[in-house]
C-alpha atoms as a PDB file:
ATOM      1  CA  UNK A   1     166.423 145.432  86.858  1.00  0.00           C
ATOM      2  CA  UNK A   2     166.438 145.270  82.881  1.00  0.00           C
ATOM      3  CA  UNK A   3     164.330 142.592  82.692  1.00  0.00           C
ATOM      4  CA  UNK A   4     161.426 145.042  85.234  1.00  0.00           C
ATOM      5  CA  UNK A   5     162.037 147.464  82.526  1.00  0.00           C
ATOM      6  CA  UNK A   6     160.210 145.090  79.687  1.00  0.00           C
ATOM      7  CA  UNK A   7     157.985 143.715  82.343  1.00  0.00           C
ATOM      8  CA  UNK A   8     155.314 146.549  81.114  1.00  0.00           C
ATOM      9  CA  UNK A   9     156.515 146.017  77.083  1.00  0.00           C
ATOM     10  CA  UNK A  10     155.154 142.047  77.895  1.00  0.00           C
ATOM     11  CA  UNK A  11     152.365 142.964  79.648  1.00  0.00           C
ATOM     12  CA  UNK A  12     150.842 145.427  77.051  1.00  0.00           C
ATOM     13  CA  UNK A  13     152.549 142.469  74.170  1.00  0.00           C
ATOM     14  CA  UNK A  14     149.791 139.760  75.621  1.00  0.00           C
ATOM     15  CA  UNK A  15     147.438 142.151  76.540  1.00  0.00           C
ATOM     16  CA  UNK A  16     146.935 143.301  72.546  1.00  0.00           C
ATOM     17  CA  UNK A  17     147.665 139.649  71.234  1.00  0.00           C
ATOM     18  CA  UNK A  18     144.406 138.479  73.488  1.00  0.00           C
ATOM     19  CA  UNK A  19     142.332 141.278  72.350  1.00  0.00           C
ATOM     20  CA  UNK A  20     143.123 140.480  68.308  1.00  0.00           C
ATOM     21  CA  UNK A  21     141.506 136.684  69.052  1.00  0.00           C
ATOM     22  CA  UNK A  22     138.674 138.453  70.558  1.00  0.00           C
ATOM     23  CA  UNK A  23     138.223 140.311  67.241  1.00  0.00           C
ATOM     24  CA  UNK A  24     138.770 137.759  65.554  1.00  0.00           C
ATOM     25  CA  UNK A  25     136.454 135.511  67.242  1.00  0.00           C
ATOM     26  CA  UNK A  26     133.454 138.386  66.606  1.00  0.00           C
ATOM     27  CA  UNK A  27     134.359 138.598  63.075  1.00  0.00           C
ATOM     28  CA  UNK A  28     133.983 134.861  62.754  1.00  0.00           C
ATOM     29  CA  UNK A  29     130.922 134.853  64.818  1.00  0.00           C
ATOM     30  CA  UNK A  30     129.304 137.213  62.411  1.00  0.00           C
ATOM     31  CA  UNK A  31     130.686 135.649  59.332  1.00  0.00           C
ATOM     32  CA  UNK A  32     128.444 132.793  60.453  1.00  0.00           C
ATOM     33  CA  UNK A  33     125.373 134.990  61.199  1.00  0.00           C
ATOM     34  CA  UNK A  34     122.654 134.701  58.164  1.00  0.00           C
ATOM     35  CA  UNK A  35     121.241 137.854  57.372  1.00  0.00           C
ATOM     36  CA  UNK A  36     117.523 137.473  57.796  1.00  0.00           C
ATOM     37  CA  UNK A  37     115.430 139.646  55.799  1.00  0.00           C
ATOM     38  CA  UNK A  38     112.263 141.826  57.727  1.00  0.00           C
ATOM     39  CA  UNK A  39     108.936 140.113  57.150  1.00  0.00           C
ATOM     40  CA  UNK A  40     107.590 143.778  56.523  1.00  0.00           C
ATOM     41  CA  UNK A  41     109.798 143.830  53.468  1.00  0.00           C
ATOM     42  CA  UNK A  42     108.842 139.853  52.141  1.00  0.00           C
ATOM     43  CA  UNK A  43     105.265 141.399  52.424  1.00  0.00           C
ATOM     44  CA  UNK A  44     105.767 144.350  50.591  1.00  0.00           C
ATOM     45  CA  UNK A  45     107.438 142.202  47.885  1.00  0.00           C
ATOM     46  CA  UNK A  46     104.377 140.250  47.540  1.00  0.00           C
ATOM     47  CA  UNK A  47     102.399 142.958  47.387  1.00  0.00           C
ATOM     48  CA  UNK A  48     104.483 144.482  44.351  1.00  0.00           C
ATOM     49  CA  UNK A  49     104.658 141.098  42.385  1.00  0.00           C
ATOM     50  CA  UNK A  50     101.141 141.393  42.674  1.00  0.00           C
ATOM     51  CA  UNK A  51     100.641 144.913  41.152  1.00  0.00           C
ATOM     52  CA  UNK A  52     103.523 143.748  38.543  1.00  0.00           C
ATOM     53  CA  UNK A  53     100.814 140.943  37.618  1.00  0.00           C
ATOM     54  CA  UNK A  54     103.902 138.326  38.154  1.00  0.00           C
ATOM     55  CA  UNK A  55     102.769 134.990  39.676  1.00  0.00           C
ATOM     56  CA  UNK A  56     106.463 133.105  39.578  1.00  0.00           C
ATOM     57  CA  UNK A  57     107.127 135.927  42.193  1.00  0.00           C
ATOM     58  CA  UNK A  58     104.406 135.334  43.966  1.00  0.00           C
ATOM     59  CA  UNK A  59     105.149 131.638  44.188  1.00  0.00           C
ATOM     60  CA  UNK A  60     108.481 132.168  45.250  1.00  0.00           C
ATOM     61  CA  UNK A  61     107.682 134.060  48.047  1.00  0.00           C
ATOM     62  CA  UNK A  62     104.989 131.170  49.295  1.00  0.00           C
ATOM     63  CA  UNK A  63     105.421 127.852  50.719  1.00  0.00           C
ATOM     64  CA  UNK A  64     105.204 125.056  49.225  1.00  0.00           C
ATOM     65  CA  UNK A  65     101.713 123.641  51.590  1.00  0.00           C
ATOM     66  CA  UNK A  66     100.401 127.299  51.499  1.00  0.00           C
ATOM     67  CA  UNK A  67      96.726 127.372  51.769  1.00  0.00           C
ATOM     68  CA  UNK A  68      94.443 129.916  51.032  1.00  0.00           C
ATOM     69  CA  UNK A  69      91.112 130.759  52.637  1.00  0.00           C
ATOM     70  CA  UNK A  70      88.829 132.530  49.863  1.00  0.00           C
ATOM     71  CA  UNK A  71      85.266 133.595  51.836  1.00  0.00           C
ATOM     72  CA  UNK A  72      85.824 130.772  54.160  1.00  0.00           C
ATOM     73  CA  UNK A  73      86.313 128.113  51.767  1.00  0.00           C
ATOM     74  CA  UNK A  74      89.635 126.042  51.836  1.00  0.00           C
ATOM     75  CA  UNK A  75      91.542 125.931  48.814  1.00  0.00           C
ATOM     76  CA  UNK A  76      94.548 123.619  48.301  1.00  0.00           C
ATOM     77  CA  UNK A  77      98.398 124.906  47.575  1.00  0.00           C
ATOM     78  CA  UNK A  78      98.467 123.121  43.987  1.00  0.00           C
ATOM     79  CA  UNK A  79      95.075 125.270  43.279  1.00  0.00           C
ATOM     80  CA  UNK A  80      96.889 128.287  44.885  1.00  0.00           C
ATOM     81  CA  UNK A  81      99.394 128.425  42.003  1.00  0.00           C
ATOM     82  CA  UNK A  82      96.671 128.652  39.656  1.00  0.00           C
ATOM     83  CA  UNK A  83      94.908 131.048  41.841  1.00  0.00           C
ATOM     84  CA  UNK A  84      97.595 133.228  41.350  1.00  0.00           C
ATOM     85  CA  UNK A  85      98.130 132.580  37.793  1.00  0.00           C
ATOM     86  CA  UNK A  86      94.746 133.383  37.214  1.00  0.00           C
ATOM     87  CA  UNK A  87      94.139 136.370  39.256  1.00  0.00           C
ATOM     88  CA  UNK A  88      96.675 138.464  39.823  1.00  0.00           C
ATOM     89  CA  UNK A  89      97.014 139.015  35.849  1.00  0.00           C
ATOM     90  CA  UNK A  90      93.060 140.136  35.674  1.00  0.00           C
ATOM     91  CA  UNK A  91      93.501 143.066  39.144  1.00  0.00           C
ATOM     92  CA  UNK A  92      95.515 146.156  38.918  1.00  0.00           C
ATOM     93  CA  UNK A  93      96.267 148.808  41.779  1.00  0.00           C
ATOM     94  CA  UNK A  94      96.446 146.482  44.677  1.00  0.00           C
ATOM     95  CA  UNK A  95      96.176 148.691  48.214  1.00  0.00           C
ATOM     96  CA  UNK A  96      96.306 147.356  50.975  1.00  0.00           C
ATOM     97  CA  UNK A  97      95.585 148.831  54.666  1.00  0.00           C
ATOM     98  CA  UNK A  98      96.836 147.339  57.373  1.00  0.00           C
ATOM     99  CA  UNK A  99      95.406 146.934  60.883  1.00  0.00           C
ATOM    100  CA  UNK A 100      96.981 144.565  62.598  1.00  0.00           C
ATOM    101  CA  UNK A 101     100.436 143.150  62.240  1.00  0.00           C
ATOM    102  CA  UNK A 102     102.917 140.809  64.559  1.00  0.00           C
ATOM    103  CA  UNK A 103     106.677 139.671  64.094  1.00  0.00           C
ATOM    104  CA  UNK A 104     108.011 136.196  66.234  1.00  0.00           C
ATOM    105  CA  UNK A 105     111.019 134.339  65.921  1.00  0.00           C
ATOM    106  CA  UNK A 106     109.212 132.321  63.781  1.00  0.00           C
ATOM    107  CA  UNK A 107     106.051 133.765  62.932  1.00  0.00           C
ATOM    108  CA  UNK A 108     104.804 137.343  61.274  1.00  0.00           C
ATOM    109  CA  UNK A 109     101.196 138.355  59.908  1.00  0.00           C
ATOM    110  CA  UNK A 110      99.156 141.192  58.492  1.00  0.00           C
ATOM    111  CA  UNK A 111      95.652 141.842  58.418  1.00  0.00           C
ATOM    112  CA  UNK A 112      94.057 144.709  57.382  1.00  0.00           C
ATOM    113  CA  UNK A 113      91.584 145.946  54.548  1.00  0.00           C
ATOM    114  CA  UNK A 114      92.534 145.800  50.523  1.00  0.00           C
ATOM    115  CA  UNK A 115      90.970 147.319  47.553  1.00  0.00           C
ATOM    116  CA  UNK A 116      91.627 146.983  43.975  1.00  0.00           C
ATOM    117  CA  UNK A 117      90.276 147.173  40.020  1.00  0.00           C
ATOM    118  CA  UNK A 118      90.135 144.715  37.738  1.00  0.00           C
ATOM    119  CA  UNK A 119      91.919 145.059  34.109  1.00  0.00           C
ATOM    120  CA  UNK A 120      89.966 146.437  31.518  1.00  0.00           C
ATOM    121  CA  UNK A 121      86.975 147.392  33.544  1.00  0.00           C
ATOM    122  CA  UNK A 122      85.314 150.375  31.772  1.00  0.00           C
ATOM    123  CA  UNK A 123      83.184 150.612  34.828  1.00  0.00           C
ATOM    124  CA  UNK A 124      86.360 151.426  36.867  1.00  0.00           C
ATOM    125  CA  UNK A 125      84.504 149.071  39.657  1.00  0.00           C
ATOM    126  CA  UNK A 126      86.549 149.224  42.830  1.00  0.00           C
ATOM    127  CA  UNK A 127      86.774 145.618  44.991  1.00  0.00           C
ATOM    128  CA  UNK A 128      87.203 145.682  48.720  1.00  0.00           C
ATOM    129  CA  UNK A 129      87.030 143.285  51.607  1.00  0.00           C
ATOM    130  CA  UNK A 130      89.832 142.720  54.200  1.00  0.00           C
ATOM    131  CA  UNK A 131      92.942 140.091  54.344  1.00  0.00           C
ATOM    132  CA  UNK A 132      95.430 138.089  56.974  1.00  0.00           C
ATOM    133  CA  UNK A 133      98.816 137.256  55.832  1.00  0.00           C
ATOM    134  CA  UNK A 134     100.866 134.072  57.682  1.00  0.00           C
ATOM    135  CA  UNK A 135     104.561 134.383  57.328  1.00  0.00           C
ATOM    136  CA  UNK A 136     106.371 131.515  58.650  1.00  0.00           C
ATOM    137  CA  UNK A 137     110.029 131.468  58.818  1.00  0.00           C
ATOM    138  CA  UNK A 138     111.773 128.456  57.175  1.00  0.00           C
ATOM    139  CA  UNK A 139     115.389 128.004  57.093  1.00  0.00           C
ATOM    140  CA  UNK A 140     116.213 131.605  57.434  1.00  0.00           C
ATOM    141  CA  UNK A 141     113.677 132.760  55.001  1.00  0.00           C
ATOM    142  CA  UNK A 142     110.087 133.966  55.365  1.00  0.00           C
ATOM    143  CA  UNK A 143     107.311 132.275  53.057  1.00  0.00           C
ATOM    144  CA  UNK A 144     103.631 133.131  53.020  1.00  0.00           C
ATOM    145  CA  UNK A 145     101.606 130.077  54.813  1.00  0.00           C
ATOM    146  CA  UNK A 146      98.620 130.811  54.282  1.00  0.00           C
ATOM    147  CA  UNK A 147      96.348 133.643  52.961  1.00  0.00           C
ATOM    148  CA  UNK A 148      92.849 134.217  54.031  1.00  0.00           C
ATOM    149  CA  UNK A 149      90.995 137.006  51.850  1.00  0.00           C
ATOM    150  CA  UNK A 150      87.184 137.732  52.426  1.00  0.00           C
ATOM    151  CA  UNK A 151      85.716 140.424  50.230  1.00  0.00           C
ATOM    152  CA  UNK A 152      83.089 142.920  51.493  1.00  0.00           C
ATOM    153  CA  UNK A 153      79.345 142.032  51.134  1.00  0.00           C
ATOM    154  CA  UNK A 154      76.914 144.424  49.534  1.00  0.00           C
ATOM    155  CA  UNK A 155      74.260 145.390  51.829  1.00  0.00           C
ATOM    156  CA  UNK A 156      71.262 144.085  50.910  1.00  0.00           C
ATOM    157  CA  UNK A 157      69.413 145.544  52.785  1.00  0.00           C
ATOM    158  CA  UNK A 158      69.455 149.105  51.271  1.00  0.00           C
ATOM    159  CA  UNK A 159      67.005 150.856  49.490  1.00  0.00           C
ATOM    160  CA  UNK A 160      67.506 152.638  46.533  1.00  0.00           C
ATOM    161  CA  UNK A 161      65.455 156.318  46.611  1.00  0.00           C
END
């Protein structure tokens, strides 16, 4: 009859030692997870170490075999990294507009519309034309892939009254 009594004491006993492995299981399980950050936010970084003029942050956030697309010509990764050294020092006031925009396991991009001015333009000129971002994610980390930026065509056509 005593030993009834502590039936329910070594019940409950087991019952709370099982759940503590189960808690400690989850906590292990998300030791192990990597936090991943939000291609949204890798894109808005690039977009701000553009406006901060700093291409080292640029290239950081880019793969290695990037490629860029400038008005439909191919330009090569090594000639990327001096694309960016060269450019993003000479615009200012990068905006960009997006349109379209998709996030995969493995795969994110932007498109949309951009406009920006050029340093020490006294003509305050304002450049437009649109863009597609390629994020790919590589070992838990989102680099740009490839960059494809077309800028608007004047209309020719017009006539000036």
């Amino acid at each position: 009859m005593k030993i009834l009594k502590f039936l329910p004491v070594l019940a409950l006993f087991l019952l709370s030692s099982c759940d503590d492995k189960k808690e400690t299981k989850d906590h292990d399980e998300m030791a192990q997870e990597v936090e991943v950050q939000d291609p949204a936010e890798v894109n808005k970084a690039w977009i701000d170490g553009w406006n901060k003029n700093n291409a080292a942050s640029l290239d950081s956030l880019t793969a290695r075999d990037a490629v860029l697309y400038m008005q439909g010509n191919f330009v090569e990764a090594d000639s990327l990294r001096a694309w960016y050294k060269m450019a993003a020092p000479q615009m200012k006031n990068l905006r960009t507009s997006p349109k379209n925009s998709y996030t995969g396991k493995d795969l994110a991009y932007e498109s949309g519309t951009y406009e920006h001015h050029m340093q020490n333009d006294s003509l305050q000129n304002t450049y437009n034309g649109a863009y597609t971002l390629i994020w790919k994610k590589k070992d838990n980390n989102w680099k740009l892939q490839v960059i494809n930026i077309t800028d608007s065509t004047p209309d020719t056509t017009a006539v000036n009254e």
